[in-house]
C-alpha atoms as a PDB file:
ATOM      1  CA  UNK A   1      19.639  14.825   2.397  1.00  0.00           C
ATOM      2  CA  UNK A   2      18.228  16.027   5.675  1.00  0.00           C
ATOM      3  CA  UNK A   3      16.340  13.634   7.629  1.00  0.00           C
ATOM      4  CA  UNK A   4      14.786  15.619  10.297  1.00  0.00           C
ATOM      5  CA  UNK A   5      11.107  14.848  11.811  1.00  0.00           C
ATOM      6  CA  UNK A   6       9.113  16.847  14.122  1.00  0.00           C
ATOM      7  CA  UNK A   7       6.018  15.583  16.021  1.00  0.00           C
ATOM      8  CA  UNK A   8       3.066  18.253  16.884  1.00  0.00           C
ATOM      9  CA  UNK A   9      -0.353  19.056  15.776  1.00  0.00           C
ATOM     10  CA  UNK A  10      -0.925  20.591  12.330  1.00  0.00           C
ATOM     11  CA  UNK A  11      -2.177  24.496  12.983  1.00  0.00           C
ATOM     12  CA  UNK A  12      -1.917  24.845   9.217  1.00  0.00           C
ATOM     13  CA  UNK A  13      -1.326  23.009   6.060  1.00  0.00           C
ATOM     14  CA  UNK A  14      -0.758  25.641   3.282  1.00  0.00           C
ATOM     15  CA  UNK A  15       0.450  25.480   0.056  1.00  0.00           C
ATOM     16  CA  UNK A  16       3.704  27.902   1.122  1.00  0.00           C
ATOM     17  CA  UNK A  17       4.126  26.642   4.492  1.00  0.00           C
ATOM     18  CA  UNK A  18       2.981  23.585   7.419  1.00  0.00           C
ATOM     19  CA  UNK A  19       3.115  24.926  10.940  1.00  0.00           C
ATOM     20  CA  UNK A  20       2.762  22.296  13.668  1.00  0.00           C
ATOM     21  CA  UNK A  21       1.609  23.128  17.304  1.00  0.00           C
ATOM     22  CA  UNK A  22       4.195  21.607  19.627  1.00  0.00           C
ATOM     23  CA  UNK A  23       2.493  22.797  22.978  1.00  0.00           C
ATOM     24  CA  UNK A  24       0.469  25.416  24.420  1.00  0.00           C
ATOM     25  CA  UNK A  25       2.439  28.439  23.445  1.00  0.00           C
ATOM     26  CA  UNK A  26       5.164  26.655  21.082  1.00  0.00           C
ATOM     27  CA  UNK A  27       4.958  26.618  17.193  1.00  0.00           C
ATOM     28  CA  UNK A  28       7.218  25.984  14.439  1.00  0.00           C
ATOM     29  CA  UNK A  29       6.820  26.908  10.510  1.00  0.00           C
ATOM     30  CA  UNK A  30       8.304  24.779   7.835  1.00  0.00           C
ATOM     31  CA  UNK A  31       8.519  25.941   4.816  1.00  0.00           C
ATOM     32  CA  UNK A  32       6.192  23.503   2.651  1.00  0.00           C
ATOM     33  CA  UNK A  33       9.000  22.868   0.065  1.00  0.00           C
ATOM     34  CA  UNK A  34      11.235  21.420   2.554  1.00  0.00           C
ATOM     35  CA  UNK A  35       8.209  19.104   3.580  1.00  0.00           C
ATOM     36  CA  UNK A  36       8.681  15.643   2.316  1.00  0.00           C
ATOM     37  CA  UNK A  37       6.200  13.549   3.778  1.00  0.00           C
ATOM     38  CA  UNK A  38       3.335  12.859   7.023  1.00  0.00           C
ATOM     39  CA  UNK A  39       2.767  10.429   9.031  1.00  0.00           C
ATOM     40  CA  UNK A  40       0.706  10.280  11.780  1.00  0.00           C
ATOM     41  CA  UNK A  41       2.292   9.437  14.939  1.00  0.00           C
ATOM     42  CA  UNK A  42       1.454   5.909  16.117  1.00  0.00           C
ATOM     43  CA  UNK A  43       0.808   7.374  19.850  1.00  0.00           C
ATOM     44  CA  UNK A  44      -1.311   9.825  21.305  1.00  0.00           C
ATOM     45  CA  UNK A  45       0.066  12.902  22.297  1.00  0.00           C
ATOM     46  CA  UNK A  46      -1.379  12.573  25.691  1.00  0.00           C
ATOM     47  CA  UNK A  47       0.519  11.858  28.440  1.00  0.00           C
ATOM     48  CA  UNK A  48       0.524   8.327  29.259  1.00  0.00           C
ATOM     49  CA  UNK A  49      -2.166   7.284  32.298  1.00  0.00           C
ATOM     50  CA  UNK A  50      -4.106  10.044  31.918  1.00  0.00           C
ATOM     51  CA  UNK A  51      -7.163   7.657  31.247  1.00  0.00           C
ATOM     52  CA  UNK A  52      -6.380   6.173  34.714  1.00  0.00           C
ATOM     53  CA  UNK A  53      -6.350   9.874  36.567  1.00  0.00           C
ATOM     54  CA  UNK A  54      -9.163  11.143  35.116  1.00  0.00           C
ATOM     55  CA  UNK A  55     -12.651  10.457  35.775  1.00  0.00           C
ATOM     56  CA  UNK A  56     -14.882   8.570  33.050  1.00  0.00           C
ATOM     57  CA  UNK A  57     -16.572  11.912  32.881  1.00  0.00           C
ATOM     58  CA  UNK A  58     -13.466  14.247  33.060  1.00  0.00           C
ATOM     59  CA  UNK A  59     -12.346  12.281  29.718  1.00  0.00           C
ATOM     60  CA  UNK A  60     -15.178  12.378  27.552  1.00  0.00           C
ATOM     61  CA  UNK A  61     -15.408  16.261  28.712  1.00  0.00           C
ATOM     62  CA  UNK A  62     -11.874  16.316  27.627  1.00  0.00           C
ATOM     63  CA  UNK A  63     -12.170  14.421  24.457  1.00  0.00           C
ATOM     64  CA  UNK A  64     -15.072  16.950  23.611  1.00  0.00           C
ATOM     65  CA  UNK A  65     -13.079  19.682  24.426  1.00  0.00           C
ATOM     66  CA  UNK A  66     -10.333  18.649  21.675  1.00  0.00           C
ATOM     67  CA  UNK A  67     -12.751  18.037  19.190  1.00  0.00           C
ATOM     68  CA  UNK A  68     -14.441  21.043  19.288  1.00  0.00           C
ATOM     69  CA  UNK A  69     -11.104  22.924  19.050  1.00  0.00           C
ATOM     70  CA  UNK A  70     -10.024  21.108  16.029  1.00  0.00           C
END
């Protein structure tokens, strides 16, 4: 049994195949037979202090910006 996990954003969730974003020009397929479960991560993939360099503003813009692009 292979125990393998990966950590991204979900691009697409079909019924042949899951492919997770892992950065801004880096994807990976699965084939959707050899995925077993999800769990979302307990973290944000944000870096860490990013709340503390941006500007009140700059963040909502920001959190906007990613839900619009969902």
């Amino acid at each position: 049994m292979n125990h393998n996990i990966a950590l991204g954003i979900i691009r697409k969730d079909a019924a042949d195949e899951i492919i997770l974003s892992l950065g801004p020009s880096a994807e990976i397929t699965f084939p959707r037979s050899e995925v077993n479960a999800f769990q979302p991560a307990a973290t944000s993939l944000m870096p860490t202090g990013y709340d503390g360099i941006l500007t009140p503003q700059q963040l909502a813009d920001l959190v906007a910006y990613l839900h619009a692009s969902k």
